[in-house]
C-alpha atoms as a PDB file:
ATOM      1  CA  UNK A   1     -12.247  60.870  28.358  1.00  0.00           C
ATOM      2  CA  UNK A   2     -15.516  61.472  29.680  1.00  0.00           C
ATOM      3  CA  UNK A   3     -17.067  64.780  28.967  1.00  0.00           C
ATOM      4  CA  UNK A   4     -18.157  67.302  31.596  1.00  0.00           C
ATOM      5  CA  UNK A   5     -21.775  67.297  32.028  1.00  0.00           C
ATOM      6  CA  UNK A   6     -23.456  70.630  31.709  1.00  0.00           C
ATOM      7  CA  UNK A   7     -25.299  72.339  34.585  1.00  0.00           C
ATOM      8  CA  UNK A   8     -28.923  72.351  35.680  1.00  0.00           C
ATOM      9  CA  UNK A   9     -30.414  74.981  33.903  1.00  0.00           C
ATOM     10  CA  UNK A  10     -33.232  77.789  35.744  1.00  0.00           C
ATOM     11  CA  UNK A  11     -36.232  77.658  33.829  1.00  0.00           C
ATOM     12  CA  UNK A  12     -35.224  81.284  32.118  1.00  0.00           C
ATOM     13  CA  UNK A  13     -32.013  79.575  30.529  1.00  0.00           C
ATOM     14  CA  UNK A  14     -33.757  76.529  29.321  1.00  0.00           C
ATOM     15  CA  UNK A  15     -36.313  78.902  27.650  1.00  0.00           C
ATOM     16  CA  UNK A  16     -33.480  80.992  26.021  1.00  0.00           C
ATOM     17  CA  UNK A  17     -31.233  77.910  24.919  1.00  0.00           C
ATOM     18  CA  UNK A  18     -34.527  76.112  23.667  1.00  0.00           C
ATOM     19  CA  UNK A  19     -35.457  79.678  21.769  1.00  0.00           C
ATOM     20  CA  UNK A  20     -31.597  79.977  20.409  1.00  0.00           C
ATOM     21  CA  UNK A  21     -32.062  76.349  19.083  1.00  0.00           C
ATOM     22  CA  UNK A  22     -35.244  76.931  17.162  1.00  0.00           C
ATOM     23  CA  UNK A  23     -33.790  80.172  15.589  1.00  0.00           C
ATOM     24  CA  UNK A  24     -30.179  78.001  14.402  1.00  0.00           C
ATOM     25  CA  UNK A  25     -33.049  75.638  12.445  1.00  0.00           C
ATOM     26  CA  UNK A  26     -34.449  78.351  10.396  1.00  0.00           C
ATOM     27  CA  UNK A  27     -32.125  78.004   7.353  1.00  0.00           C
ATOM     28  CA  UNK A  28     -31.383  81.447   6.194  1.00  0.00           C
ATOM     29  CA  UNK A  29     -28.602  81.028   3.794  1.00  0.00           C
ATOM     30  CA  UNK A  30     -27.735  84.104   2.699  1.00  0.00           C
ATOM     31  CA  UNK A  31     -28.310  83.374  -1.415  1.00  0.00           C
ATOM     32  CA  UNK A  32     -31.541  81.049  -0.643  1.00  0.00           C
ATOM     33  CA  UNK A  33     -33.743  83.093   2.335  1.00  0.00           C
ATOM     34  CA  UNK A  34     -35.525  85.352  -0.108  1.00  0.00           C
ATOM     35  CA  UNK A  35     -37.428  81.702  -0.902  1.00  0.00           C
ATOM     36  CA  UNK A  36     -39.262  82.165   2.464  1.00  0.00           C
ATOM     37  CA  UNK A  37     -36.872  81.411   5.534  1.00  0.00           C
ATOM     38  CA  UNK A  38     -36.144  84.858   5.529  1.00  0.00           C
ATOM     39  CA  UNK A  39     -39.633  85.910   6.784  1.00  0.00           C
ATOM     40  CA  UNK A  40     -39.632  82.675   8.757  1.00  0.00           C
ATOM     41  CA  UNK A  41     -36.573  84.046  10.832  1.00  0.00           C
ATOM     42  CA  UNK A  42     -37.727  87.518  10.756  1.00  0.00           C
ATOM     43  CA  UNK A  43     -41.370  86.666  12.124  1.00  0.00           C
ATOM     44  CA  UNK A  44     -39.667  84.346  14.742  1.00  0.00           C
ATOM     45  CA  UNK A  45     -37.922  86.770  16.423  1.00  0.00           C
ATOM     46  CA  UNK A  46     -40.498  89.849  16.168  1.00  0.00           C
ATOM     47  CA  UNK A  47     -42.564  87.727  18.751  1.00  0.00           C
ATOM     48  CA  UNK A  48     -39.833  87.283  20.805  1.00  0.00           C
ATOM     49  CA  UNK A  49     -39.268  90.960  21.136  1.00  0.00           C
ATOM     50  CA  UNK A  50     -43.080  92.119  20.766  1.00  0.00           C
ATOM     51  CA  UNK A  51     -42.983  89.380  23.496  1.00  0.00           C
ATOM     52  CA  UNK A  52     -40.270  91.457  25.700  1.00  0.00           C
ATOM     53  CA  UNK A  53     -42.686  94.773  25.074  1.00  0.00           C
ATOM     54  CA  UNK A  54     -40.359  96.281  22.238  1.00  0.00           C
ATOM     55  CA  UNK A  55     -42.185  98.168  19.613  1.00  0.00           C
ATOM     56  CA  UNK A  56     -41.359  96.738  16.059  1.00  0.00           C
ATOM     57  CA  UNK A  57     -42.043  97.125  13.052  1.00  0.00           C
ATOM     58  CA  UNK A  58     -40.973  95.091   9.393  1.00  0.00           C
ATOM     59  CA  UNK A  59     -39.359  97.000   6.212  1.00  0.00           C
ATOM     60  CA  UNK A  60     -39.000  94.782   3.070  1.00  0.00           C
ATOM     61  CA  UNK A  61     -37.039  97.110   0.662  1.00  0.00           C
ATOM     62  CA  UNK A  62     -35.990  93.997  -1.621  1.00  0.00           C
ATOM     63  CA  UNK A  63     -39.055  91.133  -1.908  1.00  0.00           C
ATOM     64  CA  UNK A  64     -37.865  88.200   0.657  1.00  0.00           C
ATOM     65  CA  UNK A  65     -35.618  90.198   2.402  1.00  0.00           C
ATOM     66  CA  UNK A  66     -37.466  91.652   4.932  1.00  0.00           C
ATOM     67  CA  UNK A  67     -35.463  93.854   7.596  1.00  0.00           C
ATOM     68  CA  UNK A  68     -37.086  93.935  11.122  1.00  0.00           C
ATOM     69  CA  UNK A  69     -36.341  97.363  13.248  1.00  0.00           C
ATOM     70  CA  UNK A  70     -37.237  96.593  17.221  1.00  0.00           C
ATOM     71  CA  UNK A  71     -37.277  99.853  19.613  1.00  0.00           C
ATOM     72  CA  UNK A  72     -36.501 100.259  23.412  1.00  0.00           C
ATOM     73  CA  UNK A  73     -38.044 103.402  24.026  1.00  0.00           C
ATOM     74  CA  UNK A  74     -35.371 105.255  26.492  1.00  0.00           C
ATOM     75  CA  UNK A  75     -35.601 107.496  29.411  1.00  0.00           C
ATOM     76  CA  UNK A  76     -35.190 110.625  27.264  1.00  0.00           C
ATOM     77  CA  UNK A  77     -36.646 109.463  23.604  1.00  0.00           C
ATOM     78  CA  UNK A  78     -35.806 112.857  22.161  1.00  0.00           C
ATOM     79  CA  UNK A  79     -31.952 112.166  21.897  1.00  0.00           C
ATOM     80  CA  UNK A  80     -30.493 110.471  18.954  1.00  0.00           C
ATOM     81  CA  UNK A  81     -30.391 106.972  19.278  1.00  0.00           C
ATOM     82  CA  UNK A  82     -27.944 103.616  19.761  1.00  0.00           C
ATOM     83  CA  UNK A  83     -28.776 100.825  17.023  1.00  0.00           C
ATOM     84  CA  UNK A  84     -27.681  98.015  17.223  1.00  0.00           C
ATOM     85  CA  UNK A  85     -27.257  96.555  13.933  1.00  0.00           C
ATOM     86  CA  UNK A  86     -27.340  92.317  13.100  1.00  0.00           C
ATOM     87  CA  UNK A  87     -27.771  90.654  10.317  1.00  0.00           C
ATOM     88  CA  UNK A  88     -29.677  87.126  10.411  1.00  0.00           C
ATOM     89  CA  UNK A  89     -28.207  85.233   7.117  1.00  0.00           C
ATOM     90  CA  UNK A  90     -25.622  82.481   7.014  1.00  0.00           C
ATOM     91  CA  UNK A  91     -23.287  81.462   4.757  1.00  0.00           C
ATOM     92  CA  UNK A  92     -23.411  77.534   3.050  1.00  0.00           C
ATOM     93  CA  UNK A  93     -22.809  74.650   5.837  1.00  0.00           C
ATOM     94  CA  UNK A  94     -20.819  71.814   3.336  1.00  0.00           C
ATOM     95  CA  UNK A  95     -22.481  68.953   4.944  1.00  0.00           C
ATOM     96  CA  UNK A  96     -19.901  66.719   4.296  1.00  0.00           C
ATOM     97  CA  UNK A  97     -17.204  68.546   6.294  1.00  0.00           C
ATOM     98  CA  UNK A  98     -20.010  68.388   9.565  1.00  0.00           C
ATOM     99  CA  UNK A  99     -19.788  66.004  12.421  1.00  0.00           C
ATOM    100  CA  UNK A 100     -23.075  66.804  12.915  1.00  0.00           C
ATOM    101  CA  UNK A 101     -26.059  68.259  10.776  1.00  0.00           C
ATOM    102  CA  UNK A 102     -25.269  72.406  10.731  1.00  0.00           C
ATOM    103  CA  UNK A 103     -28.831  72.614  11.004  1.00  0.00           C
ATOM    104  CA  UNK A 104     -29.939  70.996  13.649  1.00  0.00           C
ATOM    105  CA  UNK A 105     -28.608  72.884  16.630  1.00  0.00           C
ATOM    106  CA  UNK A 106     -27.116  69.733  18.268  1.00  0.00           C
ATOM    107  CA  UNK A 107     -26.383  69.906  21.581  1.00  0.00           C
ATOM    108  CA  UNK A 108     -23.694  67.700  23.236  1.00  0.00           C
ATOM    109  CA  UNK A 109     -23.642  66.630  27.087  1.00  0.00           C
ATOM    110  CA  UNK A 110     -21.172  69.271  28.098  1.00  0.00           C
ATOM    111  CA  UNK A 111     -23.835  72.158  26.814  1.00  0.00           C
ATOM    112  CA  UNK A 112     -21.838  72.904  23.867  1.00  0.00           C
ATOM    113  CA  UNK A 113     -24.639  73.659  20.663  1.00  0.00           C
ATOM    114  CA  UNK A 114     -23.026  72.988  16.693  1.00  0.00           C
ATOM    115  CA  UNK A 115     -25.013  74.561  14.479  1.00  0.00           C
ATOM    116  CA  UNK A 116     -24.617  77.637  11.441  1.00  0.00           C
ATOM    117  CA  UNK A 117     -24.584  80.482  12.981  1.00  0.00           C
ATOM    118  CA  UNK A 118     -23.973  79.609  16.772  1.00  0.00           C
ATOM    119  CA  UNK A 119     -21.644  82.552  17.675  1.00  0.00           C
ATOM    120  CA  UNK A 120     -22.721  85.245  14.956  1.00  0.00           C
ATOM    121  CA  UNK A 121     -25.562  88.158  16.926  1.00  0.00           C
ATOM    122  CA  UNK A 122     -27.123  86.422  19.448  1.00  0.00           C
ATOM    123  CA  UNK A 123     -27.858  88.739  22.073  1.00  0.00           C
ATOM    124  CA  UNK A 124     -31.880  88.911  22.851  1.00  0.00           C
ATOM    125  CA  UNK A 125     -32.100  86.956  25.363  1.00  0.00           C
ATOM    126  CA  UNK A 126     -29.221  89.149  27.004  1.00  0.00           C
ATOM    127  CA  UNK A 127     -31.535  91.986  26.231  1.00  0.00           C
ATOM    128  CA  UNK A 128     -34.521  90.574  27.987  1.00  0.00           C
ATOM    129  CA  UNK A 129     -32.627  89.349  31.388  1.00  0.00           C
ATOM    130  CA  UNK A 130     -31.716  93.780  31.416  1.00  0.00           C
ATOM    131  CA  UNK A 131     -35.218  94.324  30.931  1.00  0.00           C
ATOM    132  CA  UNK A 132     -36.685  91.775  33.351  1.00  0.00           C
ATOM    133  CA  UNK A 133     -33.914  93.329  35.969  1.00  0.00           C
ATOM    134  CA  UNK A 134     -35.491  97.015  35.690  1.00  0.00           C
ATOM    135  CA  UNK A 135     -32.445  98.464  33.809  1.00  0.00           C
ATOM    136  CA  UNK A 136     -33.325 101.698  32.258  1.00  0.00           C
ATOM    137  CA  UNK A 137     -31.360 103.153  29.209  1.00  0.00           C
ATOM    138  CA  UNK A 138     -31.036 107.228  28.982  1.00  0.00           C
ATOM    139  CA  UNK A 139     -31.086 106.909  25.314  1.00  0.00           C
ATOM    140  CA  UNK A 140     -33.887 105.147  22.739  1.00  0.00           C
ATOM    141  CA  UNK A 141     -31.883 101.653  21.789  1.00  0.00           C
ATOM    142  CA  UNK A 142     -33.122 100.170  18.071  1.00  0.00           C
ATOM    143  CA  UNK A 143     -32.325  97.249  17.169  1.00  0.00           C
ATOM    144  CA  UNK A 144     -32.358  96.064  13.307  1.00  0.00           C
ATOM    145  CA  UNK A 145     -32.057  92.409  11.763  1.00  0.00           C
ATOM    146  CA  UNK A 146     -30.927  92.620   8.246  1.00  0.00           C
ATOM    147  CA  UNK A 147     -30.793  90.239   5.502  1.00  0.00           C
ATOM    148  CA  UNK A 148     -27.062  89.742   2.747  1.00  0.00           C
ATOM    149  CA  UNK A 149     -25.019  90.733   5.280  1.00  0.00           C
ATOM    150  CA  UNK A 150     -22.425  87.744   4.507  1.00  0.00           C
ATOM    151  CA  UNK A 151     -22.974  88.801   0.826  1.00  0.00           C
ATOM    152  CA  UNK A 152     -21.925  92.132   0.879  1.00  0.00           C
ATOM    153  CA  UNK A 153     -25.400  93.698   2.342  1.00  0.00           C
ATOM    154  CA  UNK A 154     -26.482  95.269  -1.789  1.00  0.00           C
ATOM    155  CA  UNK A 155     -29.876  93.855  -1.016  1.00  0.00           C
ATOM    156  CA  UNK A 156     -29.786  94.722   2.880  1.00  0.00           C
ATOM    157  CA  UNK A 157     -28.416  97.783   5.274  1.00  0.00           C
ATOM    158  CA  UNK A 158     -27.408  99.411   1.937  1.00  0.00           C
ATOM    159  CA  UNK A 159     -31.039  99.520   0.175  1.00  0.00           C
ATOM    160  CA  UNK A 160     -32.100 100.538   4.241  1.00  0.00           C
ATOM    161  CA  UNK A 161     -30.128 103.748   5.012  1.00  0.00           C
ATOM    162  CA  UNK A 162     -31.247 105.520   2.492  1.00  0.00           C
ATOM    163  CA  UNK A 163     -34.787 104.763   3.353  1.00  0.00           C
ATOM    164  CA  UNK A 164     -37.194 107.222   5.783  1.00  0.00           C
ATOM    165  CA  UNK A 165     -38.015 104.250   8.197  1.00  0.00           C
ATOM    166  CA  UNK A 166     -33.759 104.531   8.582  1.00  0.00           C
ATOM    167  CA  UNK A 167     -33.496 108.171   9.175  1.00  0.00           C
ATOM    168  CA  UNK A 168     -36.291 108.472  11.508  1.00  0.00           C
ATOM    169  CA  UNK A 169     -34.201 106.499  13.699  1.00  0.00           C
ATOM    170  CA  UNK A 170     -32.062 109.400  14.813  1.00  0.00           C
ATOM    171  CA  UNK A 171     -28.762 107.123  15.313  1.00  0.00           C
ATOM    172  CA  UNK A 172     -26.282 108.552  16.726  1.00  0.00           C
ATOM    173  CA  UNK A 173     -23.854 105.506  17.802  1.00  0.00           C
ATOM    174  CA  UNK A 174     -24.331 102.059  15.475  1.00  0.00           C
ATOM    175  CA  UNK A 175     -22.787  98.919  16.780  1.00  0.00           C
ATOM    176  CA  UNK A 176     -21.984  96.295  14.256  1.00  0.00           C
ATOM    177  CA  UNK A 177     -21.421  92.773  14.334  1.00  0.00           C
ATOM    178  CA  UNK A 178     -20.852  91.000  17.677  1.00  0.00           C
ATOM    179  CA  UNK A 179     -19.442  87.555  19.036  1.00  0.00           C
ATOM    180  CA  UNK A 180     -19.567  85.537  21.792  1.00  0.00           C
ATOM    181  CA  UNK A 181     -17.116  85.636  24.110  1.00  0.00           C
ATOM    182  CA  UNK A 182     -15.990  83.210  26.237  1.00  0.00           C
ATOM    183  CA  UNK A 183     -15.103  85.491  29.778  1.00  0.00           C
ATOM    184  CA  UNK A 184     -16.383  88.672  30.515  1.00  0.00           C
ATOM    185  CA  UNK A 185     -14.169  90.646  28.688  1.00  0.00           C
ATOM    186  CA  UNK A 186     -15.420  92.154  26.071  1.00  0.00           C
ATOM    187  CA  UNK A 187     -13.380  94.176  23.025  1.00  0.00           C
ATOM    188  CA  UNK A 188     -14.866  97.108  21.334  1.00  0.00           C
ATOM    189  CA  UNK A 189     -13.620  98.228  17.909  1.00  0.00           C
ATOM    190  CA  UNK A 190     -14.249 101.618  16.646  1.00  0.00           C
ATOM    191  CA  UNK A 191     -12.405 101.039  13.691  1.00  0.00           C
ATOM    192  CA  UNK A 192     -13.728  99.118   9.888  1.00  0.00           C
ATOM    193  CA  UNK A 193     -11.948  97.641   7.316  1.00  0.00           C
ATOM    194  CA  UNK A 194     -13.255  98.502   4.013  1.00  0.00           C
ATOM    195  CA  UNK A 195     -13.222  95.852   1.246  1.00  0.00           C
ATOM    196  CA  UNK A 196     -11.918  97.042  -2.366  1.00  0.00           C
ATOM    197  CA  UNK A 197     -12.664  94.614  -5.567  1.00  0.00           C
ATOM    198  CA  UNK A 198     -10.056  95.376  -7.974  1.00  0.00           C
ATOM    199  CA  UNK A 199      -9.993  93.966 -11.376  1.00  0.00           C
ATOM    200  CA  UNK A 200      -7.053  93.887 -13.620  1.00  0.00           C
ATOM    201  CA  UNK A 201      -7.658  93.803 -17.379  1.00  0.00           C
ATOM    202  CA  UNK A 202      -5.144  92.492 -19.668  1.00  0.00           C
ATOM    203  CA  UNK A 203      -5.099  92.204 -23.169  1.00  0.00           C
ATOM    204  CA  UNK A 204      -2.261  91.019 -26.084  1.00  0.00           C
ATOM    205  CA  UNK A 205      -2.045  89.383 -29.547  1.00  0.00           C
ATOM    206  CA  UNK A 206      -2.941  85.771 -30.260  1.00  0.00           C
ATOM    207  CA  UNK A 207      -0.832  84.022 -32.707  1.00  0.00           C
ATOM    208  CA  UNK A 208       0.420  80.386 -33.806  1.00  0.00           C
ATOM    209  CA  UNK A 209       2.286  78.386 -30.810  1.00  0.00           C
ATOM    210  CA  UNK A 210       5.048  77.535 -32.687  1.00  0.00           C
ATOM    211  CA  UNK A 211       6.198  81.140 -32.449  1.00  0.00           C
ATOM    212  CA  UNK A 212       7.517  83.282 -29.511  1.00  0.00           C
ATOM    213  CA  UNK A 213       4.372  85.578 -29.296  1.00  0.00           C
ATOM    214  CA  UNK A 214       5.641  88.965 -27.726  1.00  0.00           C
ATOM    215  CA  UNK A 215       3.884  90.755 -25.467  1.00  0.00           C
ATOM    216  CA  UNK A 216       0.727  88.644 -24.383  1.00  0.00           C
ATOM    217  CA  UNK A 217      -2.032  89.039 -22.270  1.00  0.00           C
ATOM    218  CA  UNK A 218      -0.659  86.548 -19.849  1.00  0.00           C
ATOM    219  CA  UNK A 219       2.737  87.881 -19.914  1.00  0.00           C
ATOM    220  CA  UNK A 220       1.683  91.404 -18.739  1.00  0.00           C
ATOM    221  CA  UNK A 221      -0.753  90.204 -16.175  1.00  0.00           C
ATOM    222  CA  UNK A 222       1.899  88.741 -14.397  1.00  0.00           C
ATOM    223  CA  UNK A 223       3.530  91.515 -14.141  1.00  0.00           C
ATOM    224  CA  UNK A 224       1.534  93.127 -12.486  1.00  0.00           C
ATOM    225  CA  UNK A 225       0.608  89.969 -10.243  1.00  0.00           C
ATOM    226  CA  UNK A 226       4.250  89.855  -9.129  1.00  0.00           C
ATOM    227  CA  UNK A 227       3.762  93.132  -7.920  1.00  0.00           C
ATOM    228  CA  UNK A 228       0.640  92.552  -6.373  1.00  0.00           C
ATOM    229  CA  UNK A 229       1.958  89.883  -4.214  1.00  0.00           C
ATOM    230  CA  UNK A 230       5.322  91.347  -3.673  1.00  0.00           C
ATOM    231  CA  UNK A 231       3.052  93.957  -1.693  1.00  0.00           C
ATOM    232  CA  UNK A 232       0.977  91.482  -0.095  1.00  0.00           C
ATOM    233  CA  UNK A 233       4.070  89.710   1.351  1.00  0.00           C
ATOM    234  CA  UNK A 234       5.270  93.509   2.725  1.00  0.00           C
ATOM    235  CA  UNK A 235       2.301  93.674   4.156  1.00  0.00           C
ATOM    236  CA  UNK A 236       2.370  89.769   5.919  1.00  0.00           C
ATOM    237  CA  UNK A 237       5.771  90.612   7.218  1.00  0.00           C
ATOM    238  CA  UNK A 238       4.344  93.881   8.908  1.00  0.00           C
ATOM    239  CA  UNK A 239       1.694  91.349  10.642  1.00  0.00           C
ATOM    240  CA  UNK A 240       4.181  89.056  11.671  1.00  0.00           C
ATOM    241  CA  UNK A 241       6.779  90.862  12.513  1.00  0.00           C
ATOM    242  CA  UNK A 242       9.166  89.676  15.890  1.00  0.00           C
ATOM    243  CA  UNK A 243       6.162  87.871  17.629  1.00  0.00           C
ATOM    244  CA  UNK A 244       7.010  87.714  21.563  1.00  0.00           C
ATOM    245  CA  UNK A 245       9.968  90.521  21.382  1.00  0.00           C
ATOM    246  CA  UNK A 246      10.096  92.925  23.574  1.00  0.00           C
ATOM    247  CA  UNK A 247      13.126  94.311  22.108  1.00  0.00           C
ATOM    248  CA  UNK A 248      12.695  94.889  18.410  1.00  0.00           C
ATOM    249  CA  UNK A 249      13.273  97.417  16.704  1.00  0.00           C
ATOM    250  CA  UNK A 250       9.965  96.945  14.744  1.00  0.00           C
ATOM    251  CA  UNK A 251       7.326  96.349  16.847  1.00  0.00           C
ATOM    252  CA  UNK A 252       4.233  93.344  15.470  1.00  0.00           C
ATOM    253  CA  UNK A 253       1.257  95.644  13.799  1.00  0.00           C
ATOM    254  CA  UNK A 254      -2.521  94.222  14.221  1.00  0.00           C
ATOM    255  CA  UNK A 255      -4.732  92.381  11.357  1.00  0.00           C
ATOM    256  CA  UNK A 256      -6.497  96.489  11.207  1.00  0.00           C
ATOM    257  CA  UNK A 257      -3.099  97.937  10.828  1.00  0.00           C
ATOM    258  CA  UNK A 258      -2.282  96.158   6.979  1.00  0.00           C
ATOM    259  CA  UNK A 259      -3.512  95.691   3.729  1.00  0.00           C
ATOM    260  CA  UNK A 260      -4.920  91.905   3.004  1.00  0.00           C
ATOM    261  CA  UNK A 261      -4.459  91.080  -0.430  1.00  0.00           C
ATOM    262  CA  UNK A 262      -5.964  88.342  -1.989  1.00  0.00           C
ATOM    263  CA  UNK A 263      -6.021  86.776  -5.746  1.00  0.00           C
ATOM    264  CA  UNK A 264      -8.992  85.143  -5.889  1.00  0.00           C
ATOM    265  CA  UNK A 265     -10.121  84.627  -9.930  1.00  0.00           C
ATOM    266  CA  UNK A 266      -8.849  84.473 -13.155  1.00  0.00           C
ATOM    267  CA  UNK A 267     -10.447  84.382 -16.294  1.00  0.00           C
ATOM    268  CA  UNK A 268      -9.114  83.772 -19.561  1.00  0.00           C
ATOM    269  CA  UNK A 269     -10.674  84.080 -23.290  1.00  0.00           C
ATOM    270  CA  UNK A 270      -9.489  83.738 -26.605  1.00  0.00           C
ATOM    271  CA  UNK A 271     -10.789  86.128 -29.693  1.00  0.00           C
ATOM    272  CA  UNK A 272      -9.376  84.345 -33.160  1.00  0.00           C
ATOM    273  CA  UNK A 273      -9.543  86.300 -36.081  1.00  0.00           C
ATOM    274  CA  UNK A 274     -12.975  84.617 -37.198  1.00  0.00           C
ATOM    275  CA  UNK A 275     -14.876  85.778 -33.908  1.00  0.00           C
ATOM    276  CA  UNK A 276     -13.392  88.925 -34.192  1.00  0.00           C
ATOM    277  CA  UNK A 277     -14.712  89.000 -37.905  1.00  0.00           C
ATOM    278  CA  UNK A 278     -17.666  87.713 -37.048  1.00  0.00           C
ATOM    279  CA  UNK A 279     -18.404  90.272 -34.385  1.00  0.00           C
ATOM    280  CA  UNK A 280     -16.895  92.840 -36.177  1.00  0.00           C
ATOM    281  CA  UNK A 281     -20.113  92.256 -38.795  1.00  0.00           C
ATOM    282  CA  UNK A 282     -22.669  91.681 -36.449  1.00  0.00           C
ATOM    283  CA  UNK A 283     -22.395  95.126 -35.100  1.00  0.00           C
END
């Protein structure tokens, strides 16, 4: 089938879709961009915004992970302020599983772009088309570009609010994370899900395996494995509960509304009596 060719383009949407592409090429991998993409990406978008006539200004609390803080000065500065909070790492592109090279911002006939981080916080251009209209905002907007966010943000926001060049921002409302969207509705969640690392320690005796060994480490962990998944499938069934029915008694809860459980290591040693020893007379 052939595809649907994509529209003529105005000279401003070229110049944003050609800017979006170069930005998709800078290869900030979350683990690798303290090597130098980092301030690639981070210097590639300051002159977009000095370019819009946004004060900014660079903060690099953790060496190669600079955070860049761009301000809309509003109407009545002395108010606390929105931020808008992104975060310009990726996570890994397996090349392999690609039709197309994740970082080369392809773009197919029907305008459609492939690339790492297509959908993730892209709103600038957005941002300069209010600008260019004359739109005036009551309060100061900032916006920040932070590094580790698909990491956990240790080395990013985290080392940030705690900073000066943070709390002389005078935020009031922070918006985080945003996606494209496909019509012009648009879905705003007040609400976060905190993430909780839990780590379950078992120990037991070793012994010979030609004997029933009671009460190993393996035999108590699952235990308490059964358990944990016993929950998580309580928690599933809330999810998924009487999709489409108008008329049950238990009514289909919302990914925010339950607990996601998920097992995702296990490690196993063994001590024998000679490490132990050995241990034992090193200390």
């Amino acid at each position: 089938m052939e595809g649907k060719a994509v529209q003529k383009r105005t000279a401003e949407e070229e110049q944003g879709v050609e800017e979006f592409k170069q930005f998709l090429r800078i290869k900030t991998i979350s683990q690798e961009g303290h090597k130098g993409a980092n301030w690639e990406a981070v210097r590639f978008l300051q002159a977009l915004l000095d370019q819009m006539g946004l004060h900014t200004k660079t903060v690099e609390c953790i060496q190669g992970k600079p955070i860049l803080i761009a301000t809309l000065v509003g109407e009545e500065p002395s108010l606390p302020s929105i931020l808008l909070n992104s975060h310009y790492d990726v996570v890994p592109a397996v090349e392999a599983m690609w039709k197309v090279d994740p970082w080369a911002a392809v773009e197919d006939e029907e305008g459609n772009i492939f690339g790492r981080g297509t959908q993730d916080m892209k709103y600038i251009v957005a941002l300069r088309q209010l600008i260019k209209e004359g739109k005036k905002f009551k309060r100061t907007i900032h916006l920040t570009f932070v590094p580790d966010e698909e990491i956990g943000g240790v080395q990013g926001m985290k080392e940030f609010v705690v900073t000066d060049d943070f709390k002389n921002l005078n935020v009031a409302l922070a918006l985080d994370e945003g996606l494209a969207n496909p019509t012009d509705k648009f879905t705003v969640f007040y609400g976060e899900r905190a993430v909780w690392w839990l780590k379950v320690k078992s120990t037991g005796p070793a012994g010979h395996g030609s004997r029933f060994i009671k009460n190993t480490a393996m035999e108590k962990l699952l235990r308490s494995v059964q358990q944990f998944l016993a929950f998580r499938a309580e928690q599933e069934a809330r999810l998924e509960a009487h999709p489409g029915c108008q008329h049950a008694a238990v009514k289909a809860e919302k990914l925010g509304d339950v607990v996601t459980l998920n097992l995702t290591m296990l490690q196993v040693s063994l001590k024998t009596l000679r490490t132990v020893s050995s241990r034992l007379n090193a200390s």
